[in-house]
Protein backbone atom coordinates (compact mmCIF):
# COMPACT_ATOMS: atom_id res chain seq x y z
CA UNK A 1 18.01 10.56 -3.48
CA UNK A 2 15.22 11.87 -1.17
CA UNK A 3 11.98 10.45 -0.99
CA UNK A 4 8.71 12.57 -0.37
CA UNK A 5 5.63 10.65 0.20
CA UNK A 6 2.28 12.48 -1.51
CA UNK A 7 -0.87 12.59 -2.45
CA UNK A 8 -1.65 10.64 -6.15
CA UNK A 9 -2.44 12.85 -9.05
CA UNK A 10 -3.99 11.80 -12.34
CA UNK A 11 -0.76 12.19 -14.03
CA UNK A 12 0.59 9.85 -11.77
CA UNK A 13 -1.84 7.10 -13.11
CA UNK A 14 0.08 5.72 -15.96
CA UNK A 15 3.28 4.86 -14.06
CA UNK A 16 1.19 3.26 -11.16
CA UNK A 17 -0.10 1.32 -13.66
CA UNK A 18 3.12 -0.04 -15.14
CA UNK A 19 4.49 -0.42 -11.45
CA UNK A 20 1.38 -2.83 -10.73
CA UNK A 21 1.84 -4.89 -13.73
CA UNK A 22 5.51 -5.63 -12.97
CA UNK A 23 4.56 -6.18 -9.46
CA UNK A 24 1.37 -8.14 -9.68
CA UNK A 25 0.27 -11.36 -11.99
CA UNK A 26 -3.54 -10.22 -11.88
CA UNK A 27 -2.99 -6.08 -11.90
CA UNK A 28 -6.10 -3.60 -10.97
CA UNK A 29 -6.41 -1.52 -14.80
CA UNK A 30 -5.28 1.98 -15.38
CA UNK A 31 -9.16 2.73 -15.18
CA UNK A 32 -9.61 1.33 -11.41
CA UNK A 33 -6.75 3.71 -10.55
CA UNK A 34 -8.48 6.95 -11.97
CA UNK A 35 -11.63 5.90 -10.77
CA UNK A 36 -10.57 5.55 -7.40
CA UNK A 37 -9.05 9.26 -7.56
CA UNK A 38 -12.58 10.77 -7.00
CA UNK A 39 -13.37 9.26 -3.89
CA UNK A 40 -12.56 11.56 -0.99
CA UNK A 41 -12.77 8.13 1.42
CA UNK A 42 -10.11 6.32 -0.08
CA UNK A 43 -6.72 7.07 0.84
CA UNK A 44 -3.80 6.73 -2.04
CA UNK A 45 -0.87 8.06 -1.71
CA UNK A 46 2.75 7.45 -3.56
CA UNK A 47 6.42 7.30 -3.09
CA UNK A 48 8.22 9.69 -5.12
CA UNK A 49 11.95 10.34 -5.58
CA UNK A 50 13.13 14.13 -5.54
CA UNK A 51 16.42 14.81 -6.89
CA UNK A 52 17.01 18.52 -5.63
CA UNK A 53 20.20 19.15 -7.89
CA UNK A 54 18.09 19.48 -11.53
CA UNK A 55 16.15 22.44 -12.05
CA UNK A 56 12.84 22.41 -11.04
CA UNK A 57 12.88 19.18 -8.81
CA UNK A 58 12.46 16.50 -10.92
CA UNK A 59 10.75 13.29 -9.60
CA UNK A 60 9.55 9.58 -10.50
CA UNK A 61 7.30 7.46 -8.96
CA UNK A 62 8.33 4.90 -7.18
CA UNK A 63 5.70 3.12 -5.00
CA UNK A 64 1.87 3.34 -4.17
CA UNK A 65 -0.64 2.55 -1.74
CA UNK A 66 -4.04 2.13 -1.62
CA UNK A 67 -6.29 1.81 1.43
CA UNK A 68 -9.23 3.15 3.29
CA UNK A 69 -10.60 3.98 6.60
CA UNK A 70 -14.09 3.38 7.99
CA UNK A 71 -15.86 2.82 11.21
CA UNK A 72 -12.85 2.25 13.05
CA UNK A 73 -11.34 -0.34 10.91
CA UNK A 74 -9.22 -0.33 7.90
CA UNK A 75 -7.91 -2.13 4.74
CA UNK A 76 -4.81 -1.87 3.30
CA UNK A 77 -5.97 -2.70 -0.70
CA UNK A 78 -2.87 -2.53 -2.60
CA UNK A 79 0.77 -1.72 -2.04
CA UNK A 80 3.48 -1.84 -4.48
CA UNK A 81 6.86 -0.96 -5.20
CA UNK A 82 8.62 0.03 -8.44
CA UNK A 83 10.94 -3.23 -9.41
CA UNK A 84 14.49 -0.97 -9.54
CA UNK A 85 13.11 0.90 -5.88
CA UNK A 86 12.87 -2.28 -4.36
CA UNK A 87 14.50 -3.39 -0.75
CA UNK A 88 15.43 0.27 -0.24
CA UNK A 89 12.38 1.08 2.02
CA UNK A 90 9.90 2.88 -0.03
CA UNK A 91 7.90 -0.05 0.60
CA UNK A 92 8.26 0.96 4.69
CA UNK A 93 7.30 4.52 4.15
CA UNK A 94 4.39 3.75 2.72
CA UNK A 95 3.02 1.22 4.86
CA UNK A 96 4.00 3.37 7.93
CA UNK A 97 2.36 6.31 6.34
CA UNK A 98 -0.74 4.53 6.30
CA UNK A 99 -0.42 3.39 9.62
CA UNK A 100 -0.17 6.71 10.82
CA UNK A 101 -3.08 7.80 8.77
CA UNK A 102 -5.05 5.05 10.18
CA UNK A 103 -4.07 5.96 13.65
CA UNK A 104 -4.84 9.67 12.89
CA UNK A 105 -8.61 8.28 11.78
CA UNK A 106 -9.18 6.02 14.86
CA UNK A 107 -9.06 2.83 13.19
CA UNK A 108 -8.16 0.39 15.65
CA UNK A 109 -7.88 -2.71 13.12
CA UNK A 110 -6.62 -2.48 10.00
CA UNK A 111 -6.52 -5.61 7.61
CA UNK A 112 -5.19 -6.64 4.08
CA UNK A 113 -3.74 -10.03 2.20
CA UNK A 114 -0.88 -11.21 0.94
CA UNK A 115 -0.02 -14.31 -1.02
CA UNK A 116 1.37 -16.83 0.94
CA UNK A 117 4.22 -17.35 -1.19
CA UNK A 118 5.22 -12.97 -0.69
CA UNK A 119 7.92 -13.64 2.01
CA UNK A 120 9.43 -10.33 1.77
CA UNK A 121 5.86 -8.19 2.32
CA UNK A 122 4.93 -10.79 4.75
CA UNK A 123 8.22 -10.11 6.35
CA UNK A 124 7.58 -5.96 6.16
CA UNK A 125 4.00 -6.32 7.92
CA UNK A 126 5.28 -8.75 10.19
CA UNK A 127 7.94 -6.13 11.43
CA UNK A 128 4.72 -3.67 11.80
CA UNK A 129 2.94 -6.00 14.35
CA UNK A 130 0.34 -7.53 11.68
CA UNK A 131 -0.68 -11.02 12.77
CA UNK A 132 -1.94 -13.78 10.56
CA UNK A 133 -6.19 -14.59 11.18
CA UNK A 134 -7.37 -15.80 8.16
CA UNK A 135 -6.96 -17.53 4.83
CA UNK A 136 -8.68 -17.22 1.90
CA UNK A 137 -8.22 -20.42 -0.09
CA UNK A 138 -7.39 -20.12 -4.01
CA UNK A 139 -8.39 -16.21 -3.68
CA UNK A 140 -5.40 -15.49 -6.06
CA UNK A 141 -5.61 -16.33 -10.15
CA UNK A 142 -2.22 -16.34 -12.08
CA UNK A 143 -0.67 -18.95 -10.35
CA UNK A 144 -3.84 -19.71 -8.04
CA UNK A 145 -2.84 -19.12 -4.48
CA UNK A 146 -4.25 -18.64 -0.86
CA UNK A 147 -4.49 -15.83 0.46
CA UNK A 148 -3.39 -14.73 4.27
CA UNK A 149 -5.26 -12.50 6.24
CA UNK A 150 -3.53 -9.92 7.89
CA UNK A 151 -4.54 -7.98 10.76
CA UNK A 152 -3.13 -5.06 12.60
CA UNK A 153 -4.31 -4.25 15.80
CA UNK A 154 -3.47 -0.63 17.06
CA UNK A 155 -3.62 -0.86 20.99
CA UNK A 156 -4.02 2.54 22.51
CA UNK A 157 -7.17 2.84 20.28
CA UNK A 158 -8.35 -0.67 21.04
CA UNK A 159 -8.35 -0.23 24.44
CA UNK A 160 -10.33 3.36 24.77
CA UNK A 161 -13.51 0.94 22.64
């Protein structure tokens, strides 16, 4: 199976719905998604699979990120993974995408949180060179949970500021 990261369409908006209720307790609506499709500023891409032997190409979605870039900083908003895609690296592809984005925009920070109890995405950012510098206590509802504050630094752009 090949996977071909791309821009997010407004078909795509139902199944990145259903992959952030299996993958979150307190999921952004189908609605947030769509409305977030007009805004040229926002970058949201997705993961999906491309099986080259059936006619035409078929595909599925398996993963999405959300994030945006502005005045040299960034924030990663939402990143998710369909639950059968999982520990494959779709999860990787996206984040790196972003990264690269991010570079490509001249953000030299780039931010987002994770529960504290996500080892495995803490893990993934943690292999990307994001640092812990924050909490936000009881941020997440459904079970209530802090929040860590993650922060990328990129360092060729840091140091031309």
């Amino acid at each position: 199976m090949a996977i071909h990261i791309d821009r997010v369409r407004g078909a795509d908006i139902r199944a990145i719905a259903d992959i952030e209720r299996e993958s979150f307790s307190d999921p952004w609506s189908e609605r947030s998604f769509h409305d977030i499709l007009s805004h040229a500023g926002i970058y949201f891409l997705c993961a999906r699979s491309r099986d080259e032997r059936s006619a035409g190409g078929a595909s599925e979605l398996l993963g999405y990120v959300v994030a945006w870039f502005a005045a040299g900083e960034g924030e990663i908003a939402n990143l998710a993974v369909a639950s059968g895609a999982r520990r494959i690296g779709i999860g990787s592809a996206l984040l790196d995408a972003t990264l690269d984005a991010a570079r490509g925009a001249g953000v030299t920070d780039i931010y987002l949180e994770v529960r504290t109890s996500n080892v495995r995405a803490r893990q993934l950012y943690d292999s990307r060179g994001f640092v812990e510098v924050g909490r936000r206590h009881s941020y997440y509802r459904r079970p209530v949970e802090d929040a860590v504050i993650l922060r990328r630094t990129e360092p060729a752009l840091a140091d031309k500021v």
